[in-house]
Protein backbone atom coordinates (compact mmCIF):
# COMPACT_ATOMS: atom_id res chain seq x y z
CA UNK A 1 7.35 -32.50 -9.23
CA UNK A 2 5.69 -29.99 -11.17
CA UNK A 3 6.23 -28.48 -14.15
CA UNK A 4 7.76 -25.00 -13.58
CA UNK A 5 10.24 -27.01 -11.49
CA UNK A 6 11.23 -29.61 -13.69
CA UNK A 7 12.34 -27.25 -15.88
CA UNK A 8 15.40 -26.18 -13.52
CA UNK A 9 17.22 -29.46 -14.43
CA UNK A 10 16.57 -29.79 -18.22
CA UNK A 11 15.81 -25.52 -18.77
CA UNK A 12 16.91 -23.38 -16.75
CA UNK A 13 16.39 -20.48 -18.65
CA UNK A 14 12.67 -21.84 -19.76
CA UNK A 15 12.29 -21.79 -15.88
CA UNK A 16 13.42 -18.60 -15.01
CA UNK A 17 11.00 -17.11 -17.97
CA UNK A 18 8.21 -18.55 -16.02
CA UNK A 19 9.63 -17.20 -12.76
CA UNK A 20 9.72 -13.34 -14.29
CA UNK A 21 6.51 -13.57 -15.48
CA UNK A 22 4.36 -14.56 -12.53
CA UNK A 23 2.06 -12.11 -10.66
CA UNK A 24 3.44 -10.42 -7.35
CA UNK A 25 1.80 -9.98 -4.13
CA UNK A 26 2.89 -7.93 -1.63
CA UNK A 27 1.40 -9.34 1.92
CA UNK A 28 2.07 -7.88 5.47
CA UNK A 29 1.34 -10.02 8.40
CA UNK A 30 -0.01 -7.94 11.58
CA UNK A 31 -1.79 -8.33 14.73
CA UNK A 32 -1.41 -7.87 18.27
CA UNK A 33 1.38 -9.34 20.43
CA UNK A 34 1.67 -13.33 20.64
CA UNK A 35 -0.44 -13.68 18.22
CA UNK A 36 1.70 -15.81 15.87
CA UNK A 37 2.80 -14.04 13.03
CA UNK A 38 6.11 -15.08 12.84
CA UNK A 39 4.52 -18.93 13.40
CA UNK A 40 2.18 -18.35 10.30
CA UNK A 41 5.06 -17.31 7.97
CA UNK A 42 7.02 -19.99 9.34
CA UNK A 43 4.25 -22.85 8.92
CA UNK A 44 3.53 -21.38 5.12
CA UNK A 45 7.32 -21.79 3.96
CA UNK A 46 7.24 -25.14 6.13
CA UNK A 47 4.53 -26.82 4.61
CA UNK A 48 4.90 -25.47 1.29
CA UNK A 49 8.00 -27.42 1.00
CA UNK A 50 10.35 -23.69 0.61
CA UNK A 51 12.63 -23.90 3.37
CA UNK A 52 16.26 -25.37 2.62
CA UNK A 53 17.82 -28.12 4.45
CA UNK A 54 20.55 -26.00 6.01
CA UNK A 55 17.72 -23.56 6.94
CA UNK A 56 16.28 -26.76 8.84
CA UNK A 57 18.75 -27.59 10.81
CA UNK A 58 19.58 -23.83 12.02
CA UNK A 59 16.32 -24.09 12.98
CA UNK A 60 16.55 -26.97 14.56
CA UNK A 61 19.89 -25.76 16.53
CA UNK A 62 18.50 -22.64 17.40
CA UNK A 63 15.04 -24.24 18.94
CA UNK A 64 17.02 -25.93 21.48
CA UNK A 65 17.80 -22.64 22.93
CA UNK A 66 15.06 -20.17 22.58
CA UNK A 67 12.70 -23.01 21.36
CA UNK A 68 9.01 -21.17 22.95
CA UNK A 69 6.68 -24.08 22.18
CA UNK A 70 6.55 -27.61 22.68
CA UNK A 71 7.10 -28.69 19.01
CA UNK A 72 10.82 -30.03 18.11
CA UNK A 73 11.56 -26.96 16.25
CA UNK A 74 10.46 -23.38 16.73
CA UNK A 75 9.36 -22.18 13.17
CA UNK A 76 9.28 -18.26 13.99
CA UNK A 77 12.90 -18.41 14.01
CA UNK A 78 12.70 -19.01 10.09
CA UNK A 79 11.83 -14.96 10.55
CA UNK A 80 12.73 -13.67 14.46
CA UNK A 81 16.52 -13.29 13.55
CA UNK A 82 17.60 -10.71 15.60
CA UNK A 83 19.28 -11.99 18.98
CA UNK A 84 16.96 -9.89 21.59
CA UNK A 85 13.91 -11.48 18.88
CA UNK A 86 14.70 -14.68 20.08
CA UNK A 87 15.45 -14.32 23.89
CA UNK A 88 12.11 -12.08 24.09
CA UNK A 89 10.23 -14.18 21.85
CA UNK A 90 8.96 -11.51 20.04
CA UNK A 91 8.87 -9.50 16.39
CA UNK A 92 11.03 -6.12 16.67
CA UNK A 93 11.60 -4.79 13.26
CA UNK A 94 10.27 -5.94 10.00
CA UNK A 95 11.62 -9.43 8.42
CA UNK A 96 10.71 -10.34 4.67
CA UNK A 97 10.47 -13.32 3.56
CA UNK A 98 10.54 -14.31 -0.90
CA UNK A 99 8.72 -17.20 -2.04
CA UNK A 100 6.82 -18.30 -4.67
CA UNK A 101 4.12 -21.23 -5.92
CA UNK A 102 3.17 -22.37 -9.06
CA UNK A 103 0.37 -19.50 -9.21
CA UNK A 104 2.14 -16.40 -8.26
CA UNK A 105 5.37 -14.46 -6.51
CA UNK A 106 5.45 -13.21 -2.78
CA UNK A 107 7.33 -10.67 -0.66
CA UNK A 108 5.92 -11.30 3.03
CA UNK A 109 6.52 -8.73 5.49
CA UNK A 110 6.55 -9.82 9.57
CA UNK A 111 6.09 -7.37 11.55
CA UNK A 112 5.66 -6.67 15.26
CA UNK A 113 2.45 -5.98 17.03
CA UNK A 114 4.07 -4.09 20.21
CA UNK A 115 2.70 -0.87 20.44
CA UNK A 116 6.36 0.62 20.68
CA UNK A 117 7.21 -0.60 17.63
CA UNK A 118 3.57 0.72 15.73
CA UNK A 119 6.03 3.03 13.32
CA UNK A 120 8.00 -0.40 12.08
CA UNK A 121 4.43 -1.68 11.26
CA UNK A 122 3.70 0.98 9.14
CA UNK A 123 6.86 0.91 7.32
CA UNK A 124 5.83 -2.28 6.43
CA UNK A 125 2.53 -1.65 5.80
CA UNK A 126 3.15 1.45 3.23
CA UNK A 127 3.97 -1.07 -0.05
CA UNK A 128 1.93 -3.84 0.49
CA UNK A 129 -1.10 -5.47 -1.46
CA UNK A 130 -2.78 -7.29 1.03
CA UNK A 131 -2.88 -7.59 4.89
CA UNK A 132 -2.83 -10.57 7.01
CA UNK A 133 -4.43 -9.82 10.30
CA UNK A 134 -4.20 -12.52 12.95
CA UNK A 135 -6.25 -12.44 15.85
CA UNK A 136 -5.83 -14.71 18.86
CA UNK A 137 -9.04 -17.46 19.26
CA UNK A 138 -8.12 -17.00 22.82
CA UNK A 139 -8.79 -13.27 23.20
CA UNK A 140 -10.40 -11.46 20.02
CA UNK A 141 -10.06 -8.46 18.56
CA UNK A 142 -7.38 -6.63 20.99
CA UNK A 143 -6.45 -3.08 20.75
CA UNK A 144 -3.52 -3.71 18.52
CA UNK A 145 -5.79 -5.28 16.51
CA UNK A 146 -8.19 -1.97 15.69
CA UNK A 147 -4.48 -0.21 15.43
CA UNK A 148 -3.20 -2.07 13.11
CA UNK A 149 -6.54 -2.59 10.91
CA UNK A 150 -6.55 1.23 11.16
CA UNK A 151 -3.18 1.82 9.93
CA UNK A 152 -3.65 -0.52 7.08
CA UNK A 153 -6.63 0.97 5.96
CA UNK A 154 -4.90 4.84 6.29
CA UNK A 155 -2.15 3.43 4.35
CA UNK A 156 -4.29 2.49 1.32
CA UNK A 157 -4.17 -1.07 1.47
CA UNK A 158 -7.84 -2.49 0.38
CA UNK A 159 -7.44 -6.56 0.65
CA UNK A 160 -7.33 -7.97 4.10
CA UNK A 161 -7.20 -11.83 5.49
CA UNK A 162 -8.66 -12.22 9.12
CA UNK A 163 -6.26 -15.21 10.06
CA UNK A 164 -8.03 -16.44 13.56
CA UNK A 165 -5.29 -18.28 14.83
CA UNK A 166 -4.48 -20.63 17.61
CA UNK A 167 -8.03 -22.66 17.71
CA UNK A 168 -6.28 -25.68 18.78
CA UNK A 169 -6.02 -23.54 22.23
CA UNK A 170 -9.90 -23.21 22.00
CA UNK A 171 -10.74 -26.94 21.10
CA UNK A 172 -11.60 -25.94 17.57
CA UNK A 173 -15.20 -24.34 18.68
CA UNK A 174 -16.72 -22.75 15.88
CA UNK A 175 -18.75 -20.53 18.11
CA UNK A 176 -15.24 -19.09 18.96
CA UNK A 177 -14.68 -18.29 15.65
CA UNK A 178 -18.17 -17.00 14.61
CA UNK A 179 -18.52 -14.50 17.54
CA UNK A 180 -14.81 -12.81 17.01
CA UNK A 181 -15.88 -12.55 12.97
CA UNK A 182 -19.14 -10.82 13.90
CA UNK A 183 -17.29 -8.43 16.07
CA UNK A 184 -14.79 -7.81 13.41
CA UNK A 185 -16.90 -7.01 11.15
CA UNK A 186 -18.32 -4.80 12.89
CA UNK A 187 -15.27 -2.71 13.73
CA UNK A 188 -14.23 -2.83 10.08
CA UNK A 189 -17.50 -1.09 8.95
CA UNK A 190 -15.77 1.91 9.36
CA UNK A 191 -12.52 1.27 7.82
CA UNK A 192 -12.06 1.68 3.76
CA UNK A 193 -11.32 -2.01 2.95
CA UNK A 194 -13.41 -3.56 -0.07
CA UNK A 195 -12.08 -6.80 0.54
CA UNK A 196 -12.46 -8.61 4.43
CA UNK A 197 -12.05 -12.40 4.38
CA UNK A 198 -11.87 -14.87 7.33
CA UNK A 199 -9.83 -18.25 7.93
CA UNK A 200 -9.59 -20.39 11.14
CA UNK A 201 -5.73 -21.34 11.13
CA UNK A 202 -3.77 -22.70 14.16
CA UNK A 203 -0.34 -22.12 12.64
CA UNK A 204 1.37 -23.93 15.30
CA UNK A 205 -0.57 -27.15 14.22
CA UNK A 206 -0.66 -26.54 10.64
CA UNK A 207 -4.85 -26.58 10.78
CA UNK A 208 -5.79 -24.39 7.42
CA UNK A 209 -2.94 -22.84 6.38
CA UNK A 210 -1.50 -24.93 3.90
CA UNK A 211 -3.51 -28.14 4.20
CA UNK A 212 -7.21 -28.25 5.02
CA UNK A 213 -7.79 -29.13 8.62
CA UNK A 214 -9.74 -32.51 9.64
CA UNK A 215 -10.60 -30.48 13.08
CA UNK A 216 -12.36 -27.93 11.14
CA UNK A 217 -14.98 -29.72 9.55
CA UNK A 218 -17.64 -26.89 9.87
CA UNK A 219 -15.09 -24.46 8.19
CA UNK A 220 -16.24 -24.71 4.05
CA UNK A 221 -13.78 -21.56 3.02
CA UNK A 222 -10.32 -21.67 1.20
CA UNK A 223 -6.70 -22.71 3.42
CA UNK A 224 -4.47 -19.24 3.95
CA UNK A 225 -2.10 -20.44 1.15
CA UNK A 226 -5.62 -21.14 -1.45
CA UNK A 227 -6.88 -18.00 -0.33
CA UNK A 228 -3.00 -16.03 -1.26
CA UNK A 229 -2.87 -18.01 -4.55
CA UNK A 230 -6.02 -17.23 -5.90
CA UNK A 231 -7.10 -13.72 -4.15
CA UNK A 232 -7.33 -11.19 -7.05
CA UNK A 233 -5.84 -8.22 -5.86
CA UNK A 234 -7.26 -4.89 -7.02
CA UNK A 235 -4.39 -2.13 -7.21
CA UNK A 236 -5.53 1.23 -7.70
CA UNK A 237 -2.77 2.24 -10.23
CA UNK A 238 -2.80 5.57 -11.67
CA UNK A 239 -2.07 6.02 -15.64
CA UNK A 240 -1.04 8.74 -15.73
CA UNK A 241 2.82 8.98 -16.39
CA UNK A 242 4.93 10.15 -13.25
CA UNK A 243 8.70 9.99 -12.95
CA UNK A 244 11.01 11.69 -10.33
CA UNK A 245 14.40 12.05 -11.68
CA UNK A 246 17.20 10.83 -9.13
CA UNK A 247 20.22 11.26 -10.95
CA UNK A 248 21.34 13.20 -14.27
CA UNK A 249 23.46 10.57 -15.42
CA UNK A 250 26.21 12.16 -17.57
CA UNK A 251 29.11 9.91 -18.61
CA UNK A 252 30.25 11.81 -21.65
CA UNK A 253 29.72 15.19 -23.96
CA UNK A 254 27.36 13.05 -26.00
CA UNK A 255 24.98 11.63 -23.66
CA UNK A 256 22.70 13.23 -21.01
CA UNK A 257 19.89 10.95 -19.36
CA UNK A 258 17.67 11.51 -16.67
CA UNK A 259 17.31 8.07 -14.42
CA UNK A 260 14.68 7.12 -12.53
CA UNK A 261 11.58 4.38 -11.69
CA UNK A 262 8.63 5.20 -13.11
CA UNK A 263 5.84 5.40 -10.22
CA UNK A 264 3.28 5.09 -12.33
CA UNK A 265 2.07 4.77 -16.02
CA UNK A 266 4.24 4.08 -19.17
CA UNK A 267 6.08 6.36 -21.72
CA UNK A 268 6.86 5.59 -25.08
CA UNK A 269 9.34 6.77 -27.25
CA UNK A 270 8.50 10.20 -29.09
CA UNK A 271 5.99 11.16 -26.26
CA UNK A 272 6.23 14.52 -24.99
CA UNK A 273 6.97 14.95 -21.42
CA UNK A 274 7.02 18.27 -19.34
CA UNK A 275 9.01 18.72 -16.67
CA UNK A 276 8.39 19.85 -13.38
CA UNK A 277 8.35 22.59 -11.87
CA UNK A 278 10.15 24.64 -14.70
CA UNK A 279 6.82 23.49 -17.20
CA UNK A 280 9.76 23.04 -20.53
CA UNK A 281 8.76 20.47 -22.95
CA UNK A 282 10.39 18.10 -24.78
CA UNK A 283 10.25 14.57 -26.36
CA UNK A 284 11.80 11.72 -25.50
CA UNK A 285 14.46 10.72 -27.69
CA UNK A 286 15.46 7.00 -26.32
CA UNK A 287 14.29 4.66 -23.20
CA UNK A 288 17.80 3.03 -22.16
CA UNK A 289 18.11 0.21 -19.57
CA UNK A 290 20.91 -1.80 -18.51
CA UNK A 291 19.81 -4.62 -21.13
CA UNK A 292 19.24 -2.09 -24.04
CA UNK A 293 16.89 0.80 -25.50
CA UNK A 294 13.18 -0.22 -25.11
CA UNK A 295 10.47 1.51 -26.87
CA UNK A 296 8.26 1.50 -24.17
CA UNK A 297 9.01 1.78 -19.87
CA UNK A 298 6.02 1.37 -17.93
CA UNK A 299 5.58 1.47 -13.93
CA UNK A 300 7.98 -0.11 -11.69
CA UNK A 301 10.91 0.13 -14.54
CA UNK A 302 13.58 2.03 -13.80
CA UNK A 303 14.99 3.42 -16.93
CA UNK A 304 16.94 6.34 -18.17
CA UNK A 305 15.52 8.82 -20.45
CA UNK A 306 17.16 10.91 -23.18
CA UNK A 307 15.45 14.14 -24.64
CA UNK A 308 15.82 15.56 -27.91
CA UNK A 309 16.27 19.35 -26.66
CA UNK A 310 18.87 20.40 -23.95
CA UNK A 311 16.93 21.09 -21.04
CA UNK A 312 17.35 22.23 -17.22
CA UNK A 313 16.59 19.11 -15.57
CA UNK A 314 17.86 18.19 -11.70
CA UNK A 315 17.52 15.54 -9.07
CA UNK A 316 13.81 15.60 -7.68
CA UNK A 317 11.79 17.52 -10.67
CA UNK A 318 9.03 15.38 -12.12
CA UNK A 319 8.42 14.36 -15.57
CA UNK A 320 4.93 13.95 -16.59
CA UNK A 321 2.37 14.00 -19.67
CA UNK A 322 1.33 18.33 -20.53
CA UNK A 323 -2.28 16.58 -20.15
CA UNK A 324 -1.77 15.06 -16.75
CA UNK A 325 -0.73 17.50 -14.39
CA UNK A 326 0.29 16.47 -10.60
CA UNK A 327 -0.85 19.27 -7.87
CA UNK A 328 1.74 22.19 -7.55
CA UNK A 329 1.47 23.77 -4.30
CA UNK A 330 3.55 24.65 -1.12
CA UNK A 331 0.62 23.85 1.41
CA UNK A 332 -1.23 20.85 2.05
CA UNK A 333 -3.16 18.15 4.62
CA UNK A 334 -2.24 15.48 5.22
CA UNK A 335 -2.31 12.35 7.36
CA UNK A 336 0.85 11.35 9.21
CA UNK A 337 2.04 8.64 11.17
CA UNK A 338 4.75 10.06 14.19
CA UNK A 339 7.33 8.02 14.70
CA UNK A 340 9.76 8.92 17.52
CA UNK A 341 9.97 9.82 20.98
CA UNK A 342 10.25 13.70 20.82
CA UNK A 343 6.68 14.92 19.66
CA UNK A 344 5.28 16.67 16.58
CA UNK A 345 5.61 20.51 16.82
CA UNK A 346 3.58 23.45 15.65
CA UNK A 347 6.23 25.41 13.80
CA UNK A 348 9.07 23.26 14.25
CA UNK A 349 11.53 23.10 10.51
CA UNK A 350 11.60 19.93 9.61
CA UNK A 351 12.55 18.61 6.27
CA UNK A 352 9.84 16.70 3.99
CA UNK A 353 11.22 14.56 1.35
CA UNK A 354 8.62 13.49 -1.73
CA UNK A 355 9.97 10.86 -3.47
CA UNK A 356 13.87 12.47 -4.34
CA UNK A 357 12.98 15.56 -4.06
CA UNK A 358 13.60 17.47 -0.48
CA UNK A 359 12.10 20.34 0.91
CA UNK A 360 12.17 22.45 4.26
CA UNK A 361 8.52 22.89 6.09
CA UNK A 362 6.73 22.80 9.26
CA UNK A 363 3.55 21.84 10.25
CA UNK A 364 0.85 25.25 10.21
CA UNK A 365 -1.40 22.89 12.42
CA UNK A 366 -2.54 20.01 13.94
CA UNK A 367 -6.36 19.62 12.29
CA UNK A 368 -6.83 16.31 14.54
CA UNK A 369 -5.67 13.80 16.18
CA UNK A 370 -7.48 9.80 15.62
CA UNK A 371 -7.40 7.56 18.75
CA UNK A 372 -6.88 4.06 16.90
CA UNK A 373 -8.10 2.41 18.72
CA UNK A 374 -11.95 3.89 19.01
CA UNK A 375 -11.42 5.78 15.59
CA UNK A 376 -12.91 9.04 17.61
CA UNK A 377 -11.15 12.32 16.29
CA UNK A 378 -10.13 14.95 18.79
CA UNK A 379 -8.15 18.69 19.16
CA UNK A 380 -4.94 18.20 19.38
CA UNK A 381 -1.44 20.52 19.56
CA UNK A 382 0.77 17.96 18.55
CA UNK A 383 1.40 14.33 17.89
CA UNK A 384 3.18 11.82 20.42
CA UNK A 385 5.08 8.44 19.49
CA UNK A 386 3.06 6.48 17.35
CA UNK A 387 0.15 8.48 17.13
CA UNK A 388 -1.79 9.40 14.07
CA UNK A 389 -3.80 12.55 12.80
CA UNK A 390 -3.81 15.39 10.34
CA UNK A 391 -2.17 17.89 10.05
CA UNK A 392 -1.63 21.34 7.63
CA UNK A 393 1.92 21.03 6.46
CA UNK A 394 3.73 24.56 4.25
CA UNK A 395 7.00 24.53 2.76
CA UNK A 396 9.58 26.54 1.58
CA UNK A 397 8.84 25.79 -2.13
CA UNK A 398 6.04 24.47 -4.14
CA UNK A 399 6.21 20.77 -4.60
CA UNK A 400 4.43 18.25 -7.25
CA UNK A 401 2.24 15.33 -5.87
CA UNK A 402 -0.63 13.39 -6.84
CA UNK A 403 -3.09 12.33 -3.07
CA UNK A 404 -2.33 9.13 -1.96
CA UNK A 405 -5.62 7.71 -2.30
CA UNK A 406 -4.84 7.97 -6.63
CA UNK A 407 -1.27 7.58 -6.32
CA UNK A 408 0.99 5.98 -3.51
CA UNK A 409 4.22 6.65 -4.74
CA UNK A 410 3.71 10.27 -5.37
CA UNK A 411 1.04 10.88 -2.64
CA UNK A 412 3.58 9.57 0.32
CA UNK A 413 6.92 11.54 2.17
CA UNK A 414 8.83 11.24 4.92
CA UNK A 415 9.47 13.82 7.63
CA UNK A 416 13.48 14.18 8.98
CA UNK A 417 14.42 16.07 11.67
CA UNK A 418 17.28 18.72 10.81
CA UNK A 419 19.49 18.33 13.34
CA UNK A 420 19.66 14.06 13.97
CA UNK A 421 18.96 13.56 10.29
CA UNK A 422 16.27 10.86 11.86
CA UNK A 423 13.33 10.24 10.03
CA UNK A 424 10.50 11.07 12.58
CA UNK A 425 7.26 10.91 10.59
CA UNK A 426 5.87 9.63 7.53
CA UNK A 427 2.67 10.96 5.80
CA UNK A 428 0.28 10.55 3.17
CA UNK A 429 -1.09 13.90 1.10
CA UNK A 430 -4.95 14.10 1.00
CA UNK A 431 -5.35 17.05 -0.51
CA UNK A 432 -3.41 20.17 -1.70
CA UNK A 433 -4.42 23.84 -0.53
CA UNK A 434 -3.77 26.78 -2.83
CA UNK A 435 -3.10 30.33 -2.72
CA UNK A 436 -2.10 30.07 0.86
CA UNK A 437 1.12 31.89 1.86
CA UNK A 438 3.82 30.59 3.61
CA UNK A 439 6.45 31.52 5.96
CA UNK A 440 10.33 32.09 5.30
CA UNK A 441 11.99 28.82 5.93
CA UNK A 442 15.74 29.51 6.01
CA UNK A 443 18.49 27.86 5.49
CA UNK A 444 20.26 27.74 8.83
CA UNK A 445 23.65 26.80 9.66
CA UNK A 446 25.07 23.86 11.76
CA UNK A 447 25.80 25.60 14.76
CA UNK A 448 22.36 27.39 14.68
CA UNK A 449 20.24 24.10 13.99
CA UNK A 450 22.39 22.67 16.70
CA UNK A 451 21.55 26.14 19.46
CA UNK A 452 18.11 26.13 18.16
CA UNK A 453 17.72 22.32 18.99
CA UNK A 454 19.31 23.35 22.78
CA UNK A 455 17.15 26.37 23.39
CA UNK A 456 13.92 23.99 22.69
CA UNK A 457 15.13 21.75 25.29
CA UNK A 458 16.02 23.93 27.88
CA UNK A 459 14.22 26.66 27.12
CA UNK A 460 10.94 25.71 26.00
CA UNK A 461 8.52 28.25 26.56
CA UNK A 462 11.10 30.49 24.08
CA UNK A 463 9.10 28.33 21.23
CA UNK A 464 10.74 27.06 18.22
CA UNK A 465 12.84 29.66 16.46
CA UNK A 466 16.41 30.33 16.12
CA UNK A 467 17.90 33.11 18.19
CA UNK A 468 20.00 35.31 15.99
C-alpha cells in the first residue's frame, strides 16, 4: 500500500491534503473509429487498480450482452455508457473519467472518432492539456487521424501521445510501428505541437500501457501511464489578471460583490482593477470565498470581489489590471469550428457569447475554409457540418478579449443560433481588427426571428434579412 493511501485509514484529512495538492492533467483521448479509445481508458483504470468492485461486476454483467471482444469482460463499457454506445460499439458523446496516482490528478476525456460527431471532439478537446492520439497498427494514420491532430493543434493544445495501438493484431512487428511513426511525423510537421511522443500499446492485451510489455522487447520508451505521470506539461498561462463578472451578488444594503473565476492571473487585495468596457477604477476592498476572505485569488478560483467605490458593474464586463489591457473591438478573425447541420451564413444574426458576456453579430466573411484532412486552404462562402476555417466576425458592440493563442479562456466563444437557442459554432479569436464599422444588428422580436427563420427556408434567394 502506499503512502498517500495509508493515510485514508489512520488520516483522512492528512490524505485529502495530499489529494488537493497534486498536479492536474487534463488528457483527451482521440483517433479514428475502432481504434480503441474507450479500451485504453478502460485498461488504464483496470490495471491501475481504480475501478471499484461494483464497477466490476456491471462490467462484467453488461459484457455478456454487448461484450465486442473475446476477453471475459468488455472494458470500454467502464466509459461507452450510453445504450445506442453499447449496441453500436462505438463512442457518441464525450465520457470523463477522474483518477489519480501517487504523482499527479487526471480528468480523461473519451471521445468519438466518427466524423459526425467531429464537433463533440472538439468540445472535448477545447480544455485539455495533452492529447492522446491512437492510431490503429492495422491501418495507420487514417483521415480522422489528420482531423483530429488538426483540431487539437487549432485548439491550442501543444503535448500529444501517439498511442499505436492494437500490435497484438500485427504480431508485435516493430517495422509496423516504425513506418506509421515516420509517416506521422511527417504529417505533424505542419501542425503547432512542441511536444510529439510515441508508444506501442495493445490496450486490449494490456502490452505498454500500464505494465511494460515482454512482446515489445525492441520498444526502450516509457508505458502510457509512465509517460502521463511524468510528462511535464507546458501551459501557456497568461499573467495578466482577467475576470468576467457573472453575477452581482447582492444579499443586503451593506454588501455588493462581483463573482466570478478568474481566467487568468491573480489579484491581491488593494490592487486596482479597471473595469471593462466603462474604463472606472477602483481597488479591491476584500477577496471572499465560501471558506473565508483570502488576500490573494489567483487563476482557476472563483471568488467574489468587493470594491471600495460604488461602481456600475454588470454581468459580462471584465475586470483587469489599468496596465494590462484586453483588445476592445467589435470586429475580428477568427477560426471556428461549425457544428450543426444547417451551414454557416454570410450575414446571418447569430449571437456570440465570450465568456458571460453575449453579443449579437454575423459573420462579414468567410476568409477560408481548411480541408483537415490535407491542411490545403481554399475560397469558401460558408462553412458545412464539421468543417473548419476563418472567418471575419462584427458585432453589435465592442467586446474585450485577449487571442487564443495567449489566452484560452478569454480568446474562445460560442456561436447560438437566435431562433433554436442551439449552439452551432465555436471559435477561437486570432486577432482583433480596428476602426472597422459595423452594421445595425437589431433587436428583433419573436415572431420576426421566427418569419425571418421561414423566409430563409423557403425563400432563399430573398437572403438573410427580416422583412418588415
Amino acid at each position: 500500500m502506499s503512502n498517500s493511501t495509508s493515510l485514508i485509514a489512520s488520516d483522512i484529512e492528512a490524505y485529502l491534503k495530499v489529494h488537493e495538492n497534486k498536479d492536474m492533467l487534463r488528457i483527451l483521448t482521440c483517433g479514428s473509429v475502432d481504434d480503441g479509445k474507450s479500451t485504453l481508458i478502460g485498461r488504464l483504470l483496470f490495471d491501475s487498480k481504480m475501478i471499484f468492485e461494483d464497477q466490476m461486476a456491471a462490467i462484467e454483467k453488461d459484457s455478456k450482452r454487448f461484450n465486442t471482444t473475446d476477453e471475459s469482460f468488455d472494458l470500454s463499457l467502464l466509459v461507452d455508457g450510453l445504450q445506442s454506445e453499447r449496441e453500436q460499439g462505438i463512442t457518441i458523446d464525450v465520457a470523463y473519467r477522474y483518477f489519480a496516482t501517487e504523482q499527479r490528478k487526471f480528468i480523461i476525456a473519451d471521445t468519438p472518432g466518427h466524423e459526425q460527431y467531429t464537433r463533440n471532439m472538439a468540445t472535448g478537446a477545447s480544455t485539455a492539456d495533452l492529447a492522446i492520439i491512437l492510431i490503429d497498427a492495422r491501418h495507420g494514420v487514417q483521415v480522422q487521424t489528420r482531423r483530429h491532430s488538426f483540431i487539437c493543434s487549432q485548439l491550442g493544445i501543444k503535448h500529444v501521445i501517439i498511442a499505436i495501438n492494437k500490435m497484438d493484431a500485427v504480431d508485435y512487428e516493430q517495422s509496423v510501428y516504425q513506418n506509421i511513426k515516420k509517416e506521422y511525423r511527417e504529417f505533424a510537421e505542419e501542425l503547432s505541437f512542441d511536444d510529439v511522443r510515441f508508444v506501442p500499446i495493445s490496450a486490449l492485451k494490456g502490452d505498454n500501457v500500464v505494465n511494460e510489455s515482454a512482446n515489445m522487447p525492441w520498444y526502450p520508451g516509457s508505458t502510457m501511464m509512465k509517460l502521463l505521470n511524468t510528462v511535464s506539461v507546458t501551459r501557456d498561462k497568461s499573467n495578466n489578471f482577467r475576470m468576467q463578472v457573472q453575477y452581482v451578488n447582492r444579499p443586503n444594503l451593506d454588501f455588493r460583490g462581483f463573482c466570478g473565476t478568474v481566467a487568468s492571473g491573480d489579484i491581491r487585495v488593494g490592487d486596482t482593477i479597471r473595469t471593462l468596457p466603462s474604463g472606472k477604477e477602483s481597488k479591491v476592498k476584500s477577496i471572499v470565498t465560501f471558506d473565508g476572505e483570502l488576500e490573494k485569488a489567483h487563476e482557476g478560483m472563483a471568488v467574489t470581489l468587493t470594491l471600495e467605490d460604488e461602481i456600475d458593474i454588470s454581468r459580462g464586463d471584465m475586470l483587469v489590471r489599468p496596465h494590462q489591457l484586453p483588445f476592445s473591438s467589435n470586429s475580428f478573425d477568427a477560426d471556428v469550428v461549425w457544428m450543426t447541420e444547417e451551414a454557416l451564413q454570410v450575414d446571418r444574426e447569430y449571437a456570440i457569447k465570450v465568456g458571460s458576456k453575449s453579443v449579437y453579430g454575423y459573420v462579414e466573411n468567410v476568409n477560408h475554409r481548411v480541408d483537415v484532412n490535407t491542411l490545403q486552404v481554399s475560397d469558401a462562402s460558408q462553412l458545412e457540418l464539421n468543417e473548419m476555417g476563418s472567418c471575419r466576425f462584427a458585432v453589435n458592440e465592442s467586446i474585450q478579449f485577449d487571442a487564443y493563442e495567449t489566452n484560452r479562456a478569454t480568446g474562445a466563444f460560442v456561436v447560438i443560433d437566435r431562433l433554436t437557442n442551439v449552439t452551432v459554432g465555436a471559435g477561437m479569436i486570432r486577432k482583433a481588427l480596428d476602426g472597422k464599422e459595423t452594421k445595425d444588428v437589431t433587436e428583433y422580436s419573436e415572431f420576426e426571428i421566427e418569419f425571418n427563420a421561414l423566409v430563409r427556408k423557403h425563400f432563399p434567394h430573398w437572403g438573410a434579412k427580416v422583412i418588415s
